[in-house]
Every structure is written in C-alpha cells, then in structure tokens.
Protein backbone atom coordinates (compact mmCIF):
# COMPACT_ATOMS: atom_id res chain seq x y z
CA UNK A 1 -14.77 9.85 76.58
CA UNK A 2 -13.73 6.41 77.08
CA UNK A 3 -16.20 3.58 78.15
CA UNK A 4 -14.67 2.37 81.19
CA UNK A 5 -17.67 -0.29 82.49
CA UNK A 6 -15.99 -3.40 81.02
CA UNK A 7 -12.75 -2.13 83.45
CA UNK A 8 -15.16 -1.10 86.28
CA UNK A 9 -16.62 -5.35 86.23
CA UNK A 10 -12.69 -6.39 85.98
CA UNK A 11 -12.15 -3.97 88.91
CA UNK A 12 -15.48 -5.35 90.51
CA UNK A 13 -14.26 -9.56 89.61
CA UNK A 14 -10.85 -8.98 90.86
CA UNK A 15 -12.32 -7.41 94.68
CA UNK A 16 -14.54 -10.64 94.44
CA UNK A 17 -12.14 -12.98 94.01
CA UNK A 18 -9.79 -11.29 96.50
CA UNK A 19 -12.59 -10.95 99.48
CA UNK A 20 -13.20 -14.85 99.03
CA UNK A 21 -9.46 -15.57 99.28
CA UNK A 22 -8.49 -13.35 102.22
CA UNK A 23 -12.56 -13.72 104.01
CA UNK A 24 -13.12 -10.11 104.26
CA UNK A 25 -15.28 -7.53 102.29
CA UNK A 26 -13.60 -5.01 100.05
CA UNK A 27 -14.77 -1.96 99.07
CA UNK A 28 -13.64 1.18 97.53
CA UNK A 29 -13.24 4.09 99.80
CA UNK A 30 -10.58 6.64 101.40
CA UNK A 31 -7.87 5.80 104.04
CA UNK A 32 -6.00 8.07 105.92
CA UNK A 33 -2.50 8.21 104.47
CA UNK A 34 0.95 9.30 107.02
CA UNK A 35 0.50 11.81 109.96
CA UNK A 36 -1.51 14.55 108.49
CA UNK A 37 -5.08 13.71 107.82
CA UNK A 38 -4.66 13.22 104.27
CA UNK A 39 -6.63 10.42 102.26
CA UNK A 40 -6.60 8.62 99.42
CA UNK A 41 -8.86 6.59 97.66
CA UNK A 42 -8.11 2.69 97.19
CA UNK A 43 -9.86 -0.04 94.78
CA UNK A 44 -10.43 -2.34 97.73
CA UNK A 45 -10.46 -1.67 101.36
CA UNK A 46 -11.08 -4.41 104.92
CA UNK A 47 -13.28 -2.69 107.17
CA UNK A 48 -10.54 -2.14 109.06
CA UNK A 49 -8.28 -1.28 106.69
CA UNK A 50 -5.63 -3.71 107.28
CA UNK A 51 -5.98 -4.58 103.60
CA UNK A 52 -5.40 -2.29 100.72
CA UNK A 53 -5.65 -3.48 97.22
CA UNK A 54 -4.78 -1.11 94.08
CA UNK A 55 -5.96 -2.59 90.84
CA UNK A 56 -4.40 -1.12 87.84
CA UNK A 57 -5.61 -1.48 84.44
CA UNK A 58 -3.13 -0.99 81.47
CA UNK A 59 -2.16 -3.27 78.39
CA UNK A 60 1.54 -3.42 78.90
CA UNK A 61 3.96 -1.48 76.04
CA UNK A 62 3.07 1.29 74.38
CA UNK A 63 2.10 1.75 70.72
CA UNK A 64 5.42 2.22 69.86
CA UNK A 65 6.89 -0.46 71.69
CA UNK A 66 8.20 1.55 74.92
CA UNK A 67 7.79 1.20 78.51
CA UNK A 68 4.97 3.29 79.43
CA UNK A 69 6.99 5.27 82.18
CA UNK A 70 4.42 7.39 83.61
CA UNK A 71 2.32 4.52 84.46
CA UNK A 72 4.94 2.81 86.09
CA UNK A 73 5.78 6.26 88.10
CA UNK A 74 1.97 5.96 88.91
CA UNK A 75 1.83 2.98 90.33
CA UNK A 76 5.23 3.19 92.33
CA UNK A 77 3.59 6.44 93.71
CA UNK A 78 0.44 4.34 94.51
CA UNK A 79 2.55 1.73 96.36
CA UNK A 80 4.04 4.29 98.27
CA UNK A 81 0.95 5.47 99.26
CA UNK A 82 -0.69 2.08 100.60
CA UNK A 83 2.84 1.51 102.61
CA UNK A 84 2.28 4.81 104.26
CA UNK A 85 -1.27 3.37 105.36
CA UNK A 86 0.12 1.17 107.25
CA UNK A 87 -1.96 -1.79 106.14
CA UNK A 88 -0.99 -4.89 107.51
CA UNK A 89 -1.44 -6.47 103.44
C-alpha cells in the first residue's frame, strides 16, 4: 500500500493556507449533496458549508505520456458534486 502522509500534510498545508485567505476554518467532513439526503465527503468544508474545497493530488501525464482520462472524469464528477451543494465558493 502506498504511503499517503506526505499527501495527507499537502492536503493539511493547502486547508491552512486557504482558511487564512478566506477567514474561516476548514475541515474535512460530509455535505448533503441535491434533494435526496445523499452526502459526500469534501477536503475542506466552512462551518456552514458555504465553502467547499476539493484538493486533488496527481502528477500530471501519465507514464506514457497520455492524459490521464479517468482522473480528469474524477474530478469533473467531483465538481459536479460541490455545484450540486450549493456552496456559495
């Protein structure tokens, strides 16, 4: 299994940096997502969820030189997801 700490204090410097710039704490939890109840867990979260952040950690091309798309899918499904949250950022 990989060893995903040195993401985890990227993750962890990247909320930092973000809570100082926008003044408000962010923390990792669920938000309801659309009508029906469902929710889905976000890198950074306001209290009152107003702001969602998503922090994504890949290196860019593949080994072979190609787009990676199923991380790009990924994150266009992730996007979709925080604009069905209704978060005001």
């Amino acid at each position: 299994m990989a060893d995903t700490s040195k993401l985890q204090r990227v993750t962890d410097y990247i909320l930092a940096d973000l809570s100082n710039r926008f003044s408000v704490e962010l923390t990792q939890r669920k938000v309801k997502v659309g009508t029906n109840g469902i929710q889905k867990k976000f890198s950074g979260v306001s209290k009152d969820a107003s702001i969602l952040v998503h922090v994504c950690h890949h290196s860019g091309l593949t080994k072979g030189g190609n787009i990676p798309v199923g991380k790009l899918n990924g994150l266009y499904s992730k996007c979709y997801l925080m604009e069905k949250a209704h978060a005001k950022k």
